[in-house]
Structure formats: C-alpha cells, structure tokens
PDB file of N, CA and C in Angstrom:
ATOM      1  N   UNK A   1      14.591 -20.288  -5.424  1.00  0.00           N
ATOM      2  CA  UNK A   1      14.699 -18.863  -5.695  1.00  0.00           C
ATOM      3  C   UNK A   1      13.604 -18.476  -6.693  1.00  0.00           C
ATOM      4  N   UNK A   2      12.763 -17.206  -6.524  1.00  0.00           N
ATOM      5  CA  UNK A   2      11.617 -17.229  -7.433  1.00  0.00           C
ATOM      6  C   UNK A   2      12.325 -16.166  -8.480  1.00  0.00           C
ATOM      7  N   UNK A   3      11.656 -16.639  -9.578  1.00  0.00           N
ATOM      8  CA  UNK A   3      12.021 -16.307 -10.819  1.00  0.00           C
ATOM      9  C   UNK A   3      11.514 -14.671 -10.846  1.00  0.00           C
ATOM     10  N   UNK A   4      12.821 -13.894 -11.430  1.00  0.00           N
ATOM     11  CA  UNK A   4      12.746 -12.252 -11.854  1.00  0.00           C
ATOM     12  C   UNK A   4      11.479 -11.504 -12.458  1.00  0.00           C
ATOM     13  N   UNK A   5      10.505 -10.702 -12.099  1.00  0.00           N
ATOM     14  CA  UNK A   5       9.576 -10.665 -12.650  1.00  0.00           C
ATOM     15  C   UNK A   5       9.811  -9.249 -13.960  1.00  0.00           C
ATOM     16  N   UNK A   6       9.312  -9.206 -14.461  1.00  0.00           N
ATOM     17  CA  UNK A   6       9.253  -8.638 -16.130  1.00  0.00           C
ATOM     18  C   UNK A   6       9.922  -6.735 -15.344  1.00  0.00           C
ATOM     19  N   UNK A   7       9.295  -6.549 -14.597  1.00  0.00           N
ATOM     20  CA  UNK A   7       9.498  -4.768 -13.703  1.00  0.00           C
ATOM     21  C   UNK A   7      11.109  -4.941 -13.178  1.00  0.00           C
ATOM     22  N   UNK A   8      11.242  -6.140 -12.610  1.00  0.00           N
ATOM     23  CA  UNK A   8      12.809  -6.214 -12.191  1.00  0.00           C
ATOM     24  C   UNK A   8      13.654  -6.676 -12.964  1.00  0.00           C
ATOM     25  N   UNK A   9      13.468  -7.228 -14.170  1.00  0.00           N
ATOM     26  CA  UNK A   9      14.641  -7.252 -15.588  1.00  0.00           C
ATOM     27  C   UNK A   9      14.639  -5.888 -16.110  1.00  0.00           C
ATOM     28  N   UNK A  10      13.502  -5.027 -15.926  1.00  0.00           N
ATOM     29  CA  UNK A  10      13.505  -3.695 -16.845  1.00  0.00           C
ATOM     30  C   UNK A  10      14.618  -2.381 -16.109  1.00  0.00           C
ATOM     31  N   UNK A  11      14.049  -2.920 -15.142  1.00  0.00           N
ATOM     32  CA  UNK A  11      14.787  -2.081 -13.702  1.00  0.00           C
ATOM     33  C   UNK A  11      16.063  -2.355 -14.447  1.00  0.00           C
ATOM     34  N   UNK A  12      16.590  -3.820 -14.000  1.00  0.00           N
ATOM     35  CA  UNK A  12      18.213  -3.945 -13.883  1.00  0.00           C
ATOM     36  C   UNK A  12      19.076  -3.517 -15.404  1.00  0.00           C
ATOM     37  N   UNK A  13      18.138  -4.135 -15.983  1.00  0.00           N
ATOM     38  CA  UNK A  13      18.501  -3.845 -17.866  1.00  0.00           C
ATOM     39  C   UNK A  13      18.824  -2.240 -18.243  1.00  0.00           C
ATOM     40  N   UNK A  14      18.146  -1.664 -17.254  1.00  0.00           N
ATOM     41  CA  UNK A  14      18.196  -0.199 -18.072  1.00  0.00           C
ATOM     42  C   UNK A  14      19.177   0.562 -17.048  1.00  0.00           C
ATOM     43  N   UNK A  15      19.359   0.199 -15.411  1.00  0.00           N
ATOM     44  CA  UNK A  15      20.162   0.384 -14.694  1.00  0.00           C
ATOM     45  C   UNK A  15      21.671   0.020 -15.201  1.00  0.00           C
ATOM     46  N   UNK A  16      21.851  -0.707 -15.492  1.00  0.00           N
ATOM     47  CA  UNK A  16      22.967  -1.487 -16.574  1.00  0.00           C
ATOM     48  C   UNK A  16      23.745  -0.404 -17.532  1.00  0.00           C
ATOM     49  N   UNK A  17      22.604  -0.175 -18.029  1.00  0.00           N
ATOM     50  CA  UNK A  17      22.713   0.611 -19.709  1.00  0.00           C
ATOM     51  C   UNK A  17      23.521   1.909 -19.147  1.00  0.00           C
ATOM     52  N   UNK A  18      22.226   2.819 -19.028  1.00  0.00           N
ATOM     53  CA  UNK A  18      22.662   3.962 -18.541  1.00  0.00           C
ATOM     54  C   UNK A  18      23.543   4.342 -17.059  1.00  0.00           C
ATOM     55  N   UNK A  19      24.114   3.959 -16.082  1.00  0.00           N
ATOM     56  CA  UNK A  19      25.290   3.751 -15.077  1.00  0.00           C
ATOM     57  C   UNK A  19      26.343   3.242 -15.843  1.00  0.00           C
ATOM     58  N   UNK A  20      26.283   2.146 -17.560  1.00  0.00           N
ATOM     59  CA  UNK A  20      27.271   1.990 -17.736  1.00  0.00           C
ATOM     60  C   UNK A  20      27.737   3.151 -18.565  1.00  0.00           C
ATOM     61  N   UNK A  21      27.177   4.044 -19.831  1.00  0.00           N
ATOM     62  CA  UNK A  21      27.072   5.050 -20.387  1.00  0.00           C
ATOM     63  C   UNK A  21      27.626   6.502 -19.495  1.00  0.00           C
ATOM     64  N   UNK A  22      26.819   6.854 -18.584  1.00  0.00           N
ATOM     65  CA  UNK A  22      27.508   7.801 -17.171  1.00  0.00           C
ATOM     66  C   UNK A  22      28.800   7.815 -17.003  1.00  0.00           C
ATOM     67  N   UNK A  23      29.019   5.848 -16.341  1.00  0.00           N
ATOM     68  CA  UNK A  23      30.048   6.183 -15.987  1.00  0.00           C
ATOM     69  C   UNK A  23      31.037   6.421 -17.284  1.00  0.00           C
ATOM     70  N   UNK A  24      31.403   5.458 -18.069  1.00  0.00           N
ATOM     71  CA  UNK A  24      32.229   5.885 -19.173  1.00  0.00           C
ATOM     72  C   UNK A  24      32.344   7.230 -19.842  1.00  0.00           C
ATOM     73  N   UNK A  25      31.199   7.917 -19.474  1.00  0.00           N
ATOM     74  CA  UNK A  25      31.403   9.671 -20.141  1.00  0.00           C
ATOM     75  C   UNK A  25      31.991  10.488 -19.201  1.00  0.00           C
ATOM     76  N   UNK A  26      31.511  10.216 -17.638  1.00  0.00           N
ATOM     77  CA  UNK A  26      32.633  10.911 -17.221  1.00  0.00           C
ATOM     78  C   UNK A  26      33.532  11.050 -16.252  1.00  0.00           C
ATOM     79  N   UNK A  27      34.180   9.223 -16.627  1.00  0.00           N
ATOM     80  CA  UNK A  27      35.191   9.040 -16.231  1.00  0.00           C
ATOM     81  C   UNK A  27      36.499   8.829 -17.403  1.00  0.00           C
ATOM     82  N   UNK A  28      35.743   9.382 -19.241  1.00  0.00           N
ATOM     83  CA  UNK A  28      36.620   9.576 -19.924  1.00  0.00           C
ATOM     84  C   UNK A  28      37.692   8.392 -20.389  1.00  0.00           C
ATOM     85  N   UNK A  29      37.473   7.302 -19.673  1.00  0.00           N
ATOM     86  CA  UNK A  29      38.716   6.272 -19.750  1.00  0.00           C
ATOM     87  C   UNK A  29      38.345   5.680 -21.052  1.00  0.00           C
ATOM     88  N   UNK A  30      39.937   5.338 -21.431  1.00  0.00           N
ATOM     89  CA  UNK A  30      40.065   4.392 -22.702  1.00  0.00           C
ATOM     90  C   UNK A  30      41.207   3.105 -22.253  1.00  0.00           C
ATOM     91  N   UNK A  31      41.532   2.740 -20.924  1.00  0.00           N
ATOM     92  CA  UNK A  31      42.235   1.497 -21.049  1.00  0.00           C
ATOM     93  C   UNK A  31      41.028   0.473 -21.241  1.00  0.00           C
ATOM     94  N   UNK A  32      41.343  -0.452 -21.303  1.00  0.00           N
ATOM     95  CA  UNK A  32      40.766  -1.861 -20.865  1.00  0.00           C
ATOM     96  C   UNK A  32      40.334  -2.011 -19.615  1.00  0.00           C
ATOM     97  N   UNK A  33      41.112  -2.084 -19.030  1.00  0.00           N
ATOM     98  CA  UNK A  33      40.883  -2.316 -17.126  1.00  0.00           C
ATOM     99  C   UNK A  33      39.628  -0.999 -16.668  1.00  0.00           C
ATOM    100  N   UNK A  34      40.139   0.050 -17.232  1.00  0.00           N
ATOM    101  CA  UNK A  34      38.880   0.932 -16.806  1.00  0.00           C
ATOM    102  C   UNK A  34      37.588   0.665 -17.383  1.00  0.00           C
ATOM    103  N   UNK A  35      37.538   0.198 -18.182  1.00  0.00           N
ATOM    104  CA  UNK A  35      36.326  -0.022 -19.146  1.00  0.00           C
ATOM    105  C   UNK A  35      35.481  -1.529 -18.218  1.00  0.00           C
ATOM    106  N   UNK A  36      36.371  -2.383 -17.767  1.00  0.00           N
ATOM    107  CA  UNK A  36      35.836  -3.399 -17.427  1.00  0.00           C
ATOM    108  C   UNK A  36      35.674  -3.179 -15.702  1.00  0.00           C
ATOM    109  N   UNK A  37      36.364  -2.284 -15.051  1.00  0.00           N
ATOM    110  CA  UNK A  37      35.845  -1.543 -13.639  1.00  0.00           C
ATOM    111  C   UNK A  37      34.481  -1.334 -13.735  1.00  0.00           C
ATOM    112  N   UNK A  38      34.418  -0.522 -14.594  1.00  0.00           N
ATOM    113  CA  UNK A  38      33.244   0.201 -15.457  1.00  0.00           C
ATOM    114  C   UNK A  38      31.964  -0.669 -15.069  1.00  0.00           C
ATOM    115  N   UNK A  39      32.147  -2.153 -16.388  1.00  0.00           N
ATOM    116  CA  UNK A  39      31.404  -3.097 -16.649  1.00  0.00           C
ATOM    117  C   UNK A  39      30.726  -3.720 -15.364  1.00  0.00           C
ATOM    118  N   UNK A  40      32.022  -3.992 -14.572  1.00  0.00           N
ATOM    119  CA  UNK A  40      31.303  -4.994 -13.550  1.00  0.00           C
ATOM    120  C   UNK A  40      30.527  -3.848 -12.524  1.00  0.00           C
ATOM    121  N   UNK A  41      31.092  -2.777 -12.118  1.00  0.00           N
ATOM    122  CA  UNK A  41      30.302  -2.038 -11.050  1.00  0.00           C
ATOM    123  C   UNK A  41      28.983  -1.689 -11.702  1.00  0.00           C
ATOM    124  N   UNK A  42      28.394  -1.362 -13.088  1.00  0.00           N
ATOM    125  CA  UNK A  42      27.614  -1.219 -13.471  1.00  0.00           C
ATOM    126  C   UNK A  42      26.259  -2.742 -13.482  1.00  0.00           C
ATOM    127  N   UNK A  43      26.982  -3.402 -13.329  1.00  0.00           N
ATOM    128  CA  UNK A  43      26.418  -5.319 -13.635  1.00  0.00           C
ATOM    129  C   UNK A  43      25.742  -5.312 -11.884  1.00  0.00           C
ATOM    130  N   UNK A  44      26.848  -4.971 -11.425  1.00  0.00           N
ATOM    131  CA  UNK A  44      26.975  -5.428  -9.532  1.00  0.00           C
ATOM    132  C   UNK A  44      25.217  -3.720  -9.684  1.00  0.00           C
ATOM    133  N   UNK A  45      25.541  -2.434  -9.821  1.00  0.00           N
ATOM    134  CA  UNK A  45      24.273  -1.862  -9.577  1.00  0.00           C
ATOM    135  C   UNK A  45      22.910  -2.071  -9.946  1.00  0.00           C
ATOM    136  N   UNK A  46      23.105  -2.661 -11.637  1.00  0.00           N
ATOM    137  CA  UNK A  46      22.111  -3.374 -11.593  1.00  0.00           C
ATOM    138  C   UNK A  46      21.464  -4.293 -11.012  1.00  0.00           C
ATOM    139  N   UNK A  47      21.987  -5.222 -10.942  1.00  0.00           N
ATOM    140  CA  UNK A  47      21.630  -6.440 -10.279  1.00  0.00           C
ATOM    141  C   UNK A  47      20.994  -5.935  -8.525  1.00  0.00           C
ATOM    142  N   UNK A  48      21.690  -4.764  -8.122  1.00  0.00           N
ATOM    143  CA  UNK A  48      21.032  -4.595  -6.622  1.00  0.00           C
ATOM    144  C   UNK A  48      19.253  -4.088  -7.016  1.00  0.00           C
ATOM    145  N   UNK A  49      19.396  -2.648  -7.715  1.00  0.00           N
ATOM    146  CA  UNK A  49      18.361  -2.085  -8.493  1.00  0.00           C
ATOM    147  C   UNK A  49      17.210  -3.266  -8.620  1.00  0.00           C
ATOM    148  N   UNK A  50      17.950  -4.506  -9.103  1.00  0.00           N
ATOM    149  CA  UNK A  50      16.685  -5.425  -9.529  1.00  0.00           C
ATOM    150  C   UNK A  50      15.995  -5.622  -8.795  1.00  0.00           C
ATOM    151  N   UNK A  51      17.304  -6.162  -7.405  1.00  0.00           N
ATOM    152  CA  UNK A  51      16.501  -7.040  -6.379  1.00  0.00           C
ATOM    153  C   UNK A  51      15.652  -5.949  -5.350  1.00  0.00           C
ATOM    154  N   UNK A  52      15.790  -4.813  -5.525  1.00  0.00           N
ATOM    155  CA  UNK A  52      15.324  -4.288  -4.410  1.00  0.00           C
ATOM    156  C   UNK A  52      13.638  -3.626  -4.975  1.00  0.00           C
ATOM    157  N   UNK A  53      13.819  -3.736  -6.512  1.00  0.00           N
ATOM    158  CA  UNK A  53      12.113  -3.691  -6.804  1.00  0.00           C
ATOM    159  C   UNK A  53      11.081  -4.530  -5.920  1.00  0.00           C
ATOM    160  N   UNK A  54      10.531  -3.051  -5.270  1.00  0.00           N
ATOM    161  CA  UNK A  54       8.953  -4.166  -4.805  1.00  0.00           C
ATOM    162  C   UNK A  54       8.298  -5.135  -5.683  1.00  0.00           C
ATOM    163  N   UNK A  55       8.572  -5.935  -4.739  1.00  0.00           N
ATOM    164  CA  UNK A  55       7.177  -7.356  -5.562  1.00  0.00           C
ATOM    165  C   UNK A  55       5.703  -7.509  -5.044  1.00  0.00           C
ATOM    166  N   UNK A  56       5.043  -6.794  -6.093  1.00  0.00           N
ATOM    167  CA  UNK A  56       3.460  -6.309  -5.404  1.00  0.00           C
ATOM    168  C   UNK A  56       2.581  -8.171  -5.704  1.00  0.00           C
ATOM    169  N   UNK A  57       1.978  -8.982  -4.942  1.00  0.00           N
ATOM    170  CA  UNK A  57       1.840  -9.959  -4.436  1.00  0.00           C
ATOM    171  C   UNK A  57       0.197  -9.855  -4.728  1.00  0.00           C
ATOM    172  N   UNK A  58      -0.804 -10.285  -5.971  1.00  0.00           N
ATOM    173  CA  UNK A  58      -2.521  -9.841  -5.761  1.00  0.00           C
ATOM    174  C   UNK A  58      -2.446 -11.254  -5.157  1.00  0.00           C
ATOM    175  N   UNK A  59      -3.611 -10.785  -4.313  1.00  0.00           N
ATOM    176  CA  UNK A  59      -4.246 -12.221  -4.213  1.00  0.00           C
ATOM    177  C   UNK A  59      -5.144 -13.203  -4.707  1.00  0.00           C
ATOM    178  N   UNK A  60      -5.313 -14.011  -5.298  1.00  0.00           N
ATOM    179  CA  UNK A  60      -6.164 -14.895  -5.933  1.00  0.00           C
ATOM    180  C   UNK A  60      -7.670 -14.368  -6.569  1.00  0.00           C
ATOM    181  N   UNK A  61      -8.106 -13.785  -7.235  1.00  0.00           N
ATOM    182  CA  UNK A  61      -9.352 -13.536  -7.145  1.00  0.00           C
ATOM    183  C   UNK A  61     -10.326 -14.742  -6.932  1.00  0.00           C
ATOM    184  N   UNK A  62     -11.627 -14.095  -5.996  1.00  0.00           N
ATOM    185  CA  UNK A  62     -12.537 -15.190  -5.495  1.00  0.00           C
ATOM    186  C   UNK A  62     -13.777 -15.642  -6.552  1.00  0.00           C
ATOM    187  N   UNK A  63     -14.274 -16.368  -6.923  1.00  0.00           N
ATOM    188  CA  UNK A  63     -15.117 -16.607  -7.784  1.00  0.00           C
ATOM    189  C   UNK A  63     -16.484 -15.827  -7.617  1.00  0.00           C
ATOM    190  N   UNK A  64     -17.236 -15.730  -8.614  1.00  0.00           N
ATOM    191  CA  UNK A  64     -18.232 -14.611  -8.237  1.00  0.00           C
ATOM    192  C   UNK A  64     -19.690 -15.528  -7.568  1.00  0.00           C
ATOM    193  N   UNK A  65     -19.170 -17.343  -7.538  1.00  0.00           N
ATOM    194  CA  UNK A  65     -20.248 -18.143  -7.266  1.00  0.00           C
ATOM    195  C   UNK A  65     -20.134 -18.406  -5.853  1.00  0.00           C
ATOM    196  N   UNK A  66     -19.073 -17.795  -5.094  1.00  0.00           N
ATOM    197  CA  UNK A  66     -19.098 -17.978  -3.969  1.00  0.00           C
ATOM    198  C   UNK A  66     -19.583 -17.003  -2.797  1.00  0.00           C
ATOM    199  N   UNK A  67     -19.829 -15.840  -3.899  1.00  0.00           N
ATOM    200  CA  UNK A  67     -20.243 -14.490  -3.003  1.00  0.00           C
ATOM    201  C   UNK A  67     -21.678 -14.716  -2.893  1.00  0.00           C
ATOM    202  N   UNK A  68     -22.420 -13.948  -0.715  1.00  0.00           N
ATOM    203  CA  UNK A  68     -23.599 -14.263  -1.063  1.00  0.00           C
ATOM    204  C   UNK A  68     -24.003 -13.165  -0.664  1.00  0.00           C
ATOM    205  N   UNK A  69     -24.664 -12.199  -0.800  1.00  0.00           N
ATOM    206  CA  UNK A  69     -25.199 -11.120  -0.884  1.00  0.00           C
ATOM    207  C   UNK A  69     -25.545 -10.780   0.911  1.00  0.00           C
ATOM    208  N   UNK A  70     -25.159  -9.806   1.477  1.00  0.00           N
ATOM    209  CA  UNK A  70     -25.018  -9.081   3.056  1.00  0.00           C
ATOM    210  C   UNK A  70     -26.339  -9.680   3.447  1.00  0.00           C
ATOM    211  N   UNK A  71     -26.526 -10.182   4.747  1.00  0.00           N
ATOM    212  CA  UNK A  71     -28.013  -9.663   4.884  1.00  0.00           C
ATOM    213  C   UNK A  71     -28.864  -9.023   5.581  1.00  0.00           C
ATOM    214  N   UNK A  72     -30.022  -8.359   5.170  1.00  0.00           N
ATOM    215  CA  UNK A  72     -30.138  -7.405   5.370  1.00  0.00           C
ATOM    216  C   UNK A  72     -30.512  -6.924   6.879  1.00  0.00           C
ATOM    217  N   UNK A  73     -30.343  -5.891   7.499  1.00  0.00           N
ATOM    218  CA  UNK A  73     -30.551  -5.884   8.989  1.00  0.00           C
ATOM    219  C   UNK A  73     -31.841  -5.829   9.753  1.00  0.00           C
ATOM    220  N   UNK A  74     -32.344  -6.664  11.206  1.00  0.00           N
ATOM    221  CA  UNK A  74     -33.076  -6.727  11.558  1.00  0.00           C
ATOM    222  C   UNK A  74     -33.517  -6.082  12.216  1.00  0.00           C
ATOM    223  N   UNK A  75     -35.114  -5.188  12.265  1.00  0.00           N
ATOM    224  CA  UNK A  75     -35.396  -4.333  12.775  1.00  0.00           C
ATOM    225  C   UNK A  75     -35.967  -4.790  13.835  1.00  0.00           C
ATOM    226  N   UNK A  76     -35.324  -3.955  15.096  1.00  0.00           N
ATOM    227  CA  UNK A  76     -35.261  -4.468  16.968  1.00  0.00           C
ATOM    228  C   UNK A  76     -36.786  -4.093  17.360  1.00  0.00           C
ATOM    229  N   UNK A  77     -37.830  -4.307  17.814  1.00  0.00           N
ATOM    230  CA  UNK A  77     -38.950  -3.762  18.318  1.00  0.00           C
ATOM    231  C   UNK A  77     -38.510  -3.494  19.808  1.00  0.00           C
ATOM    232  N   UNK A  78     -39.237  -2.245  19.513  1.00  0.00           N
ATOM    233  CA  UNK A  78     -38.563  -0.974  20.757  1.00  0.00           C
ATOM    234  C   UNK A  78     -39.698  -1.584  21.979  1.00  0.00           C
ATOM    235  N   UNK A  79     -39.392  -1.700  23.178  1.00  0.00           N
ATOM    236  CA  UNK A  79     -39.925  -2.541  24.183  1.00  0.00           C
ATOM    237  C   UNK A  79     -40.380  -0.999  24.992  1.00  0.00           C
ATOM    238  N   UNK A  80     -41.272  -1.532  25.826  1.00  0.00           N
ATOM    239  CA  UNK A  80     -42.235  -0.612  26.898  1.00  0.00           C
ATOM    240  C   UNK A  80     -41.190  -0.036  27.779  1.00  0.00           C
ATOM    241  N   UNK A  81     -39.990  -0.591  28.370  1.00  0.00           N
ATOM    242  CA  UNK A  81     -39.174  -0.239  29.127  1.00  0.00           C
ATOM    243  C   UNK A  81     -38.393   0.367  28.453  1.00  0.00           C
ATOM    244  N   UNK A  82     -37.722   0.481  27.503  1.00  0.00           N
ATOM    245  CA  UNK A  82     -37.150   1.759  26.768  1.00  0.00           C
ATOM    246  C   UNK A  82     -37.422   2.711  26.120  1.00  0.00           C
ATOM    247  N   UNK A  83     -38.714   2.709  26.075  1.00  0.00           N
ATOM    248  CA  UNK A  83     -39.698   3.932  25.533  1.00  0.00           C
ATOM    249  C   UNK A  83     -39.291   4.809  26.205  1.00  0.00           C
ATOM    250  N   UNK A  84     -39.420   6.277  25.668  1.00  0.00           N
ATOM    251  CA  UNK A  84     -39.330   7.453  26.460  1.00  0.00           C
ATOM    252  C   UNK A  84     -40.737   7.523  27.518  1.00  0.00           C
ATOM    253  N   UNK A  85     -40.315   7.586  28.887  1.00  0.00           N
ATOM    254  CA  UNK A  85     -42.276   7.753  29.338  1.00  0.00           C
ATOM    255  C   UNK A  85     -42.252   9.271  29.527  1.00  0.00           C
ATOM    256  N   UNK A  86     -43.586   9.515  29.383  1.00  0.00           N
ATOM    257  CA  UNK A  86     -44.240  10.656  29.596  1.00  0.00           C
ATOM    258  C   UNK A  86     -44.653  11.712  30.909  1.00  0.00           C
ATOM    259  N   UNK A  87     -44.228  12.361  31.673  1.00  0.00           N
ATOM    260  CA  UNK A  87     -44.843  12.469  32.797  1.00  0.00           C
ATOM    261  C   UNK A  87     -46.152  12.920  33.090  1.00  0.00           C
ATOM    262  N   UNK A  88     -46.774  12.573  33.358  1.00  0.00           N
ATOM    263  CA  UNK A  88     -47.739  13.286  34.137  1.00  0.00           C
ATOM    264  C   UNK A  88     -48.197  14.615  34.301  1.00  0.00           C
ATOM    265  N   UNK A  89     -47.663  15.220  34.998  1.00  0.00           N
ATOM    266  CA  UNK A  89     -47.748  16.275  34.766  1.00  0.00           C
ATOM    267  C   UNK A  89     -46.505  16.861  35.476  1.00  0.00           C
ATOM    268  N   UNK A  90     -46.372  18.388  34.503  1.00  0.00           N
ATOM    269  CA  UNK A  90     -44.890  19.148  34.496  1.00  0.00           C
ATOM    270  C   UNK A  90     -44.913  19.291  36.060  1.00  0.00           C
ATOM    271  N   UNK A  91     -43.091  19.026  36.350  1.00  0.00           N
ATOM    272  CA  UNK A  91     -42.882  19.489  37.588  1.00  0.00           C
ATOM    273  C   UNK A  91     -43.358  21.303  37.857  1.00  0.00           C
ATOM    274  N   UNK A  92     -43.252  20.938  39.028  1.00  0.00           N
ATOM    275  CA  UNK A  92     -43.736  23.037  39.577  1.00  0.00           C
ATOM    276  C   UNK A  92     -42.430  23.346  39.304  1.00  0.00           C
ATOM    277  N   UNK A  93     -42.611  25.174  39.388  1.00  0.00           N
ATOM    278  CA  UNK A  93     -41.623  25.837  38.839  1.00  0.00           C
ATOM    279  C   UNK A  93     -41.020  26.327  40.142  1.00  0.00           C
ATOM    280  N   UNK A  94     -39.740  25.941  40.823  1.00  0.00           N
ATOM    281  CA  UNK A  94     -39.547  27.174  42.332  1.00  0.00           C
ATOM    282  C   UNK A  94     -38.785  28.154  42.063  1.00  0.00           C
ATOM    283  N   UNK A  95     -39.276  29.169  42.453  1.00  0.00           N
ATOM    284  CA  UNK A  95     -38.480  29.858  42.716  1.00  0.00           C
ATOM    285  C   UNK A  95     -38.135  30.424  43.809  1.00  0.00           C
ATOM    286  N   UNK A  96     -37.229  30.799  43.981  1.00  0.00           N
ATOM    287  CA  UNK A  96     -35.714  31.475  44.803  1.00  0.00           C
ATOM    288  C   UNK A  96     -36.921  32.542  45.624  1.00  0.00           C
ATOM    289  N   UNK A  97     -36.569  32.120  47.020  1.00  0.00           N
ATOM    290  CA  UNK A  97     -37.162  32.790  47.780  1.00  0.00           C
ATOM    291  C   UNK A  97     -36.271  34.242  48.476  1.00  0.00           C
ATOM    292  N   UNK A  98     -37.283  35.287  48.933  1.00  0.00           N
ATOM    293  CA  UNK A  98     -36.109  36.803  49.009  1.00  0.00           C
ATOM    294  C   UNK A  98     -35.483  36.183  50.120  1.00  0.00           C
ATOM    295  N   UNK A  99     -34.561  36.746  50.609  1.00  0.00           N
ATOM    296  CA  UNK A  99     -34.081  36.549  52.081  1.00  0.00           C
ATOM    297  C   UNK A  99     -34.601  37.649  53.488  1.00  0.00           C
TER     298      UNK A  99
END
C-alpha cells in the first residue's frame, strides 16, 4: 500500500476537523453516543476525502547530458521534372463564334 502523501493527510485532517465541528453545531447533541456517531462518521469522511485526492505522478527528470540538440533540416534540390515549365508560347485566345 503506498504511503499517504502530505495533500491527502491535509485533505483528511481538515475534513475531520471541520465535518466534525458542523456536525456537532447542528446537530446540537450532548449525549455520548451522539458525540461518538459524530466522531466516527466524521473519521469514515475523512478518510474517503483522503483517498480520493488525485495523486499527480512527475516523471523522472532526464539529465541535461543526454539531450542532443534537433537536427537541422535538409534542403531537397528541386529537380528539372518538378520545376514549373514554361510554355512557349501563350495559347490563342477563341472566341465564341455568332451563330
């Protein structure tokens, strides 16, 4: 079982406190038995509160001797066959004959 991290004792600790405070103000009770209803449902919310804190997970940082710098991209020489060609000369212009 992995050990509670410092965000999920604070969680449950203060969930504890104040749910136990709430409830005792206003549910007004002064037996025993109510007081310890009290106790444990407040213990039992904490304790959920704890477990349900996200556990944010970094990953390892990488050493800075292992990084090697992108490299840089190679410029393609544009070939005779993908050149734009030129024509010759402009097509004729037709036009639309009357009827």
């Amino acid at each position: 079982m992995p050990r509670p991290t410092v965000a999920q004792l604070m969680y449950g600790s203060c969930t504890v406190v104040f749910s136990t405070l709430a409830m005792l103000l206003l549910s007004q009770t002064s037996s025993g038995a109510g007081v310890a209803v009290i106790a444990v449902a407040a213990l039992a919310l904490g304790l959920l509160v704890a477990m349900t804190v996200p556990v944010t997970r970094s990953s390892p940082p990488t050493p800075a001797v292992n990084q090697q710098p992108a490299p840089e991209p190679v410029p393609v020489p544009v070939s005779a066959a993908a050149a734009p060609v030129a024509s010759a000369a402009p097509e004729p212009v037709r036009e639309p004959t009357a009827p």
